[in-house]
PDB file of N, CA and C in Angstrom:
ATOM      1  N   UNK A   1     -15.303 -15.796  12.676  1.00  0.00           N
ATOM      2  CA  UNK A   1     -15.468 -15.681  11.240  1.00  0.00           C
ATOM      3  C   UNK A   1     -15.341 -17.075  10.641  1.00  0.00           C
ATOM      4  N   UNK A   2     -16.356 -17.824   9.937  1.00  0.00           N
ATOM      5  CA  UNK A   2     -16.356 -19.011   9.580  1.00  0.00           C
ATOM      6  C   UNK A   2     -14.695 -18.677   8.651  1.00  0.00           C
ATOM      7  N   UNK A   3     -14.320 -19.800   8.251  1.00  0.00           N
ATOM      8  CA  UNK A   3     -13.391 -20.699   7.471  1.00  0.00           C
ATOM      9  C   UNK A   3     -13.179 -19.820   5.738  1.00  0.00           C
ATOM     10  N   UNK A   4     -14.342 -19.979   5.440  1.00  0.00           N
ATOM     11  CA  UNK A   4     -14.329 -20.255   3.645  1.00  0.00           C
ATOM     12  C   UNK A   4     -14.941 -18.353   3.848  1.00  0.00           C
ATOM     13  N   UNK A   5     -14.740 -17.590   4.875  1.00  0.00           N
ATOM     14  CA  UNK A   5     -15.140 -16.327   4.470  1.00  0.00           C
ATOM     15  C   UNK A   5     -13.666 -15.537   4.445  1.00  0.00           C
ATOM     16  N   UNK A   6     -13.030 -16.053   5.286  1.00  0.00           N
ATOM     17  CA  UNK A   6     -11.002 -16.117   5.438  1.00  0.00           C
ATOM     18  C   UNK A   6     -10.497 -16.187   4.839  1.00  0.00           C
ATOM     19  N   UNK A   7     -11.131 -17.408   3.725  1.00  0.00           N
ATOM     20  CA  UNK A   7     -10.299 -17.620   2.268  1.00  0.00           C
ATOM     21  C   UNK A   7     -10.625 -16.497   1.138  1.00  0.00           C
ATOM     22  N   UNK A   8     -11.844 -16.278   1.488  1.00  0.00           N
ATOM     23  CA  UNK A   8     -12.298 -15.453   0.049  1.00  0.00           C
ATOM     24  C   UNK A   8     -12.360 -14.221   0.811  1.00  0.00           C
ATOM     25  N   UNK A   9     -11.740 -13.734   2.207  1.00  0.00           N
ATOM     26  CA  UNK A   9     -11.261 -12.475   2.067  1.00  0.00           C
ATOM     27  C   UNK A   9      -9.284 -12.113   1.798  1.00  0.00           C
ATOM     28  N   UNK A  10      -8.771 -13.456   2.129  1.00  0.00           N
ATOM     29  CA  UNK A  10      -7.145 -13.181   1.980  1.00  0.00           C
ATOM     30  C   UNK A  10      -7.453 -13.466   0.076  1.00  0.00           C
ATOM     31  N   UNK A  11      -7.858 -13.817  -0.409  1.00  0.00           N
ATOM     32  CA  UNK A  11      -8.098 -14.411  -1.901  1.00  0.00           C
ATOM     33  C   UNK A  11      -8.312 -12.279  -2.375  1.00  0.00           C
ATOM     34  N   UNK A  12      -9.472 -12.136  -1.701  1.00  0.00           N
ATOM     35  CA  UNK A  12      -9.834 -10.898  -2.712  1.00  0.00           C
ATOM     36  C   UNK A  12      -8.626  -9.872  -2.155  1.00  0.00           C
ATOM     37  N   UNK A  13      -7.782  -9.508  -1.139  1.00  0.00           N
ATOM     38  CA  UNK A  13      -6.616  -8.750  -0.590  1.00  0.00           C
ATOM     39  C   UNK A  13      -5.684  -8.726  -1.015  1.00  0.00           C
ATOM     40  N   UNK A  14      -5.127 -10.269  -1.846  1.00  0.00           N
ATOM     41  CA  UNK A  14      -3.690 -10.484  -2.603  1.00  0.00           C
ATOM     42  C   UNK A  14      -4.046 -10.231  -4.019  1.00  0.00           C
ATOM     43  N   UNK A  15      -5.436 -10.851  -4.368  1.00  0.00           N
ATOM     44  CA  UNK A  15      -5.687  -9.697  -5.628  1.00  0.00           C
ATOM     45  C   UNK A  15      -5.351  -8.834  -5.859  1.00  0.00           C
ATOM     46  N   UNK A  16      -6.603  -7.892  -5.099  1.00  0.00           N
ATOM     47  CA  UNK A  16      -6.018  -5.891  -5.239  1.00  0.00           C
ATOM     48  C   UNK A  16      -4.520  -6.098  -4.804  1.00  0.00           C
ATOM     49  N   UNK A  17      -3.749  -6.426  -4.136  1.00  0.00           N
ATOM     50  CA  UNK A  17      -2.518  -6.280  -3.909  1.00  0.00           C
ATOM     51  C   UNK A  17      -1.797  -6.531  -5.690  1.00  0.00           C
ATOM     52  N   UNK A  18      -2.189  -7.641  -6.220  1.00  0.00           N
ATOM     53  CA  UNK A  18      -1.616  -7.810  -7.171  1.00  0.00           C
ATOM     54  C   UNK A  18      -1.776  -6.888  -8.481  1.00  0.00           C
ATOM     55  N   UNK A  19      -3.071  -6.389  -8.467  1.00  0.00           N
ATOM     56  CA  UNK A  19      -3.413  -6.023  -9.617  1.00  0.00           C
ATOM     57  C   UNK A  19      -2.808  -4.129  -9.000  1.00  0.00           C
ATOM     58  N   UNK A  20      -2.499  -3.948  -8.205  1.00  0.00           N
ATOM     59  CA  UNK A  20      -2.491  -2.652  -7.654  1.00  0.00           C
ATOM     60  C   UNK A  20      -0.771  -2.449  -8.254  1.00  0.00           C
ATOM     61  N   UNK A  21      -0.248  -3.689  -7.832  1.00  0.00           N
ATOM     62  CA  UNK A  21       1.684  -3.602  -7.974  1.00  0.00           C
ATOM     63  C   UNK A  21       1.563  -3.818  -9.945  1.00  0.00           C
ATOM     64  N   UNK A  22       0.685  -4.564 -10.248  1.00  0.00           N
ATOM     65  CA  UNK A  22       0.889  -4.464 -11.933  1.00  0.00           C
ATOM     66  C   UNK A  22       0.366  -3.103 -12.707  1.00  0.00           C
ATOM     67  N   UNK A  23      -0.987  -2.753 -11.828  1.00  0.00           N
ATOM     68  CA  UNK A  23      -1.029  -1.033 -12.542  1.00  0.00           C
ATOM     69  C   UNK A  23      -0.224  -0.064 -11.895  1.00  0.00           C
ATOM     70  N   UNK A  24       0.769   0.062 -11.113  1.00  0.00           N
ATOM     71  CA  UNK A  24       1.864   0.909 -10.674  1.00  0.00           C
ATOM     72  C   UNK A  24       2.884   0.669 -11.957  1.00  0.00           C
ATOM     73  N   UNK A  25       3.289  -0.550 -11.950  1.00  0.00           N
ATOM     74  CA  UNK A  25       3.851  -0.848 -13.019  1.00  0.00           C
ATOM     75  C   UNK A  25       4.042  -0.241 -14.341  1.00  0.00           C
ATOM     76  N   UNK A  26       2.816  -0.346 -14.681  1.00  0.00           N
ATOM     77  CA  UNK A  26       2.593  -0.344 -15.882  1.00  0.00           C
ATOM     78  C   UNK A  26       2.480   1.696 -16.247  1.00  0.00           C
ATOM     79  N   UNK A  27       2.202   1.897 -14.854  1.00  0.00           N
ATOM     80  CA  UNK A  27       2.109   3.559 -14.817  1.00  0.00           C
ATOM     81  C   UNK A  27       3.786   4.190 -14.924  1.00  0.00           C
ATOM     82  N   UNK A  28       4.442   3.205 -14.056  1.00  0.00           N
ATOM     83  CA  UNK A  28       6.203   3.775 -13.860  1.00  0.00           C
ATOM     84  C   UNK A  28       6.702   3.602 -15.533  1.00  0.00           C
ATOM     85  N   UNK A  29       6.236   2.314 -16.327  1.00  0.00           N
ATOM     86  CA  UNK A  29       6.457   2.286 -17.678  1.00  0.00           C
ATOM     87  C   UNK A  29       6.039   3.658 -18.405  1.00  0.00           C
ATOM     88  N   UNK A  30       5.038   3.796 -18.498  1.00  0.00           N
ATOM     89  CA  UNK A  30       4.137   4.992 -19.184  1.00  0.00           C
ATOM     90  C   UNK A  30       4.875   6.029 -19.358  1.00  0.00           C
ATOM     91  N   UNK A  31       5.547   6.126 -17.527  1.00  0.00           N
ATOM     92  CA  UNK A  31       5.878   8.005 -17.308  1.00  0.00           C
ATOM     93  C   UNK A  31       7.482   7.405 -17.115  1.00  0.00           C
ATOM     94  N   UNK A  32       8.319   6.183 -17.665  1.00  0.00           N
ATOM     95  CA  UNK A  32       9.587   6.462 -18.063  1.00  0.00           C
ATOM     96  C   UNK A  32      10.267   6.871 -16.200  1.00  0.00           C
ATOM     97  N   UNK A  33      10.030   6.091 -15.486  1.00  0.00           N
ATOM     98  CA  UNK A  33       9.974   6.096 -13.887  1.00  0.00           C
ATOM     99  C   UNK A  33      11.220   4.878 -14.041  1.00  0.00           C
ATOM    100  N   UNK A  34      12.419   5.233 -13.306  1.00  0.00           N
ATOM    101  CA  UNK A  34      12.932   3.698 -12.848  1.00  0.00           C
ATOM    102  C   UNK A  34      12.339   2.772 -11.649  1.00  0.00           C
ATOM    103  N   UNK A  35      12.219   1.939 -11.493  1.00  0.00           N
ATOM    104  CA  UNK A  35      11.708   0.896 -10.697  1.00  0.00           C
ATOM    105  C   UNK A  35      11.963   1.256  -9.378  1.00  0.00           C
ATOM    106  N   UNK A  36      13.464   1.997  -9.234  1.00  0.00           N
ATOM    107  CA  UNK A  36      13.294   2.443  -7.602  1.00  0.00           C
ATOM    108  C   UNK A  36      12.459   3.653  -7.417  1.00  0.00           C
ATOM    109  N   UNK A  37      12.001   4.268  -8.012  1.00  0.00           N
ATOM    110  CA  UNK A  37      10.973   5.374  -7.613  1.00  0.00           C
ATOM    111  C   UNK A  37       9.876   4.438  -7.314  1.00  0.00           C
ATOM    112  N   UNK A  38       9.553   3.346  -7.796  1.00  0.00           N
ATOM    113  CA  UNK A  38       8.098   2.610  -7.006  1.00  0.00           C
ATOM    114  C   UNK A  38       8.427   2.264  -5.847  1.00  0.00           C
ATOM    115  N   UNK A  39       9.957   2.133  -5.438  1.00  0.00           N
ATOM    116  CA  UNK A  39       9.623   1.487  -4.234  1.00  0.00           C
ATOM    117  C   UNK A  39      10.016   2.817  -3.191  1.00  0.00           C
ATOM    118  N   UNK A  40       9.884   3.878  -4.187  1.00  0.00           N
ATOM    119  CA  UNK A  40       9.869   5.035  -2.728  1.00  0.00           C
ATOM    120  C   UNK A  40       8.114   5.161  -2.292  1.00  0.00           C
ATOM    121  N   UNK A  41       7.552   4.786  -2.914  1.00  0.00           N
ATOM    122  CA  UNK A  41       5.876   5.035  -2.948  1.00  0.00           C
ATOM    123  C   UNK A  41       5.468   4.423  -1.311  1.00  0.00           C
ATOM    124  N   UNK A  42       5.882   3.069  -1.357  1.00  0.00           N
ATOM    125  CA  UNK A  42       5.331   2.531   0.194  1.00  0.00           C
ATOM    126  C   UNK A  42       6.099   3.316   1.054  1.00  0.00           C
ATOM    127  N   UNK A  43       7.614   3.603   1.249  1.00  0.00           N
ATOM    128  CA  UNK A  43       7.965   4.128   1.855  1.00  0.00           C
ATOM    129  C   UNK A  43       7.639   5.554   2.265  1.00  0.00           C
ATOM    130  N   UNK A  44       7.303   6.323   1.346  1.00  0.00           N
ATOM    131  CA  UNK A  44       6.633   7.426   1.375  1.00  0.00           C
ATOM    132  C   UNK A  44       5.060   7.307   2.585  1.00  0.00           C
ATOM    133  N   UNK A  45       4.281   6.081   1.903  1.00  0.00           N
ATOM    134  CA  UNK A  45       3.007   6.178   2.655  1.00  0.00           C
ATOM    135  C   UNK A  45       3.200   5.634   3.994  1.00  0.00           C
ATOM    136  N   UNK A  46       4.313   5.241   4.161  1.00  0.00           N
ATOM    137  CA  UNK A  46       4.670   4.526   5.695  1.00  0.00           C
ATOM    138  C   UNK A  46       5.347   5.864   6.338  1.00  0.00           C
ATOM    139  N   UNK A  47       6.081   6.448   5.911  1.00  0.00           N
ATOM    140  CA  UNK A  47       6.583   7.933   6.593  1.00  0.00           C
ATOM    141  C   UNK A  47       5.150   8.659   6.931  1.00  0.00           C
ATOM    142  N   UNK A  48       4.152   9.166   5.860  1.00  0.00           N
ATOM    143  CA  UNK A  48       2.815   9.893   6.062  1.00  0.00           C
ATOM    144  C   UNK A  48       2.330   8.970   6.963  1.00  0.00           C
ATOM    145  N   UNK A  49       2.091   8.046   7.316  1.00  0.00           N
ATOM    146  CA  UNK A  49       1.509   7.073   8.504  1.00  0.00           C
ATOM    147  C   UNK A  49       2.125   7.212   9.881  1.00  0.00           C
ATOM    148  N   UNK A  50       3.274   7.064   9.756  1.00  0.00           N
ATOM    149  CA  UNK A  50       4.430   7.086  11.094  1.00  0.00           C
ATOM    150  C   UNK A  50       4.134   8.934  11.609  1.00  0.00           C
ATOM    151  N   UNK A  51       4.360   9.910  10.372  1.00  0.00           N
ATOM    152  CA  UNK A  51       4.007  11.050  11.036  1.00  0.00           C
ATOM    153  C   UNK A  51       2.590  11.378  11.937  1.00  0.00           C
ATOM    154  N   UNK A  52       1.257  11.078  11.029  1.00  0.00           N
ATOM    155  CA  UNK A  52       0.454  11.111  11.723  1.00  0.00           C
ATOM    156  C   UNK A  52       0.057  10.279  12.856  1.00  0.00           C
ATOM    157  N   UNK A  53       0.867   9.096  13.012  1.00  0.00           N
ATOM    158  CA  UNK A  53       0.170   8.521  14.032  1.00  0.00           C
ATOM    159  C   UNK A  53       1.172   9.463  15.375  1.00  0.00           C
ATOM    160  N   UNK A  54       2.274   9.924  15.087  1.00  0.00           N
ATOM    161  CA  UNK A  54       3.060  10.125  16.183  1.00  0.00           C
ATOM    162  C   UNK A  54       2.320  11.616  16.853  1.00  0.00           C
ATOM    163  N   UNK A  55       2.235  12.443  15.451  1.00  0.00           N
ATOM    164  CA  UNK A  55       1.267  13.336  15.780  1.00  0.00           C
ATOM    165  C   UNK A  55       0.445  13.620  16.384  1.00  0.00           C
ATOM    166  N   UNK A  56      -0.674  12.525  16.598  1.00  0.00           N
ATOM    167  CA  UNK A  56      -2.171  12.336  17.783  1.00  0.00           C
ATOM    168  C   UNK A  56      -1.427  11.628  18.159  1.00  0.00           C
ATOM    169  N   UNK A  57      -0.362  11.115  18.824  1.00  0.00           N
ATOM    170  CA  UNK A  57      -0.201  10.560  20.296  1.00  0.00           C
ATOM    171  C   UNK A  57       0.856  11.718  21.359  1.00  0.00           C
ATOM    172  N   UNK A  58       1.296  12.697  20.366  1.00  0.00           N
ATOM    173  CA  UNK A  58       1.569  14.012  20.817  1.00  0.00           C
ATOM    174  C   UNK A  58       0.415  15.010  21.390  1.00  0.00           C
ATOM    175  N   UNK A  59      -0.274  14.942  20.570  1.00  0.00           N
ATOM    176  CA  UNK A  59      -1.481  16.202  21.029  1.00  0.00           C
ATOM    177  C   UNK A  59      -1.808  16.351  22.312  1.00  0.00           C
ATOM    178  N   UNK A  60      -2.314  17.205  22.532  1.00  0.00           N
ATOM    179  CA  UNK A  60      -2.780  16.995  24.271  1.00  0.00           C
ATOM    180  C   UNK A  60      -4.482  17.074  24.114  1.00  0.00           C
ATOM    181  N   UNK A  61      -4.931  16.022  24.699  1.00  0.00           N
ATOM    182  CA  UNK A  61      -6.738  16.318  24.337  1.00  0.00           C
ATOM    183  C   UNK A  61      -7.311  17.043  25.335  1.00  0.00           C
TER     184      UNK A  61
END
């Protein structure tokens, strides 16, 4: 992957990262949320991740 396509893909990733943590934000404001309920959100999608991956490496194919 050339150089300057690296930059302007970590460039456009910390974006949405950024603009994603300021409209959470601004949503936990809205609906009167304390700040630690945002940070159950990743944890939440990392539990739904950890389950399913453990899940298909359980299955039997």
């Amino acid at each position: 992957m050339p150089f300057k396509h690296l930059v302007l893909l970590l460039a456009v990733v910390i974006a949405a990262a950024a603009v994603t943590i300021w409209l959470g934000m601004r949503a936990a404001s809205a609906f009167s949320l304390p700040q630690s309920a945002m940070a159950l959100v990743p944890l939440a999608l990392l539990a739904i991740v950890l389950v399913r991956l453990l899940r298909g490496r359980t299955r039997q194919k």
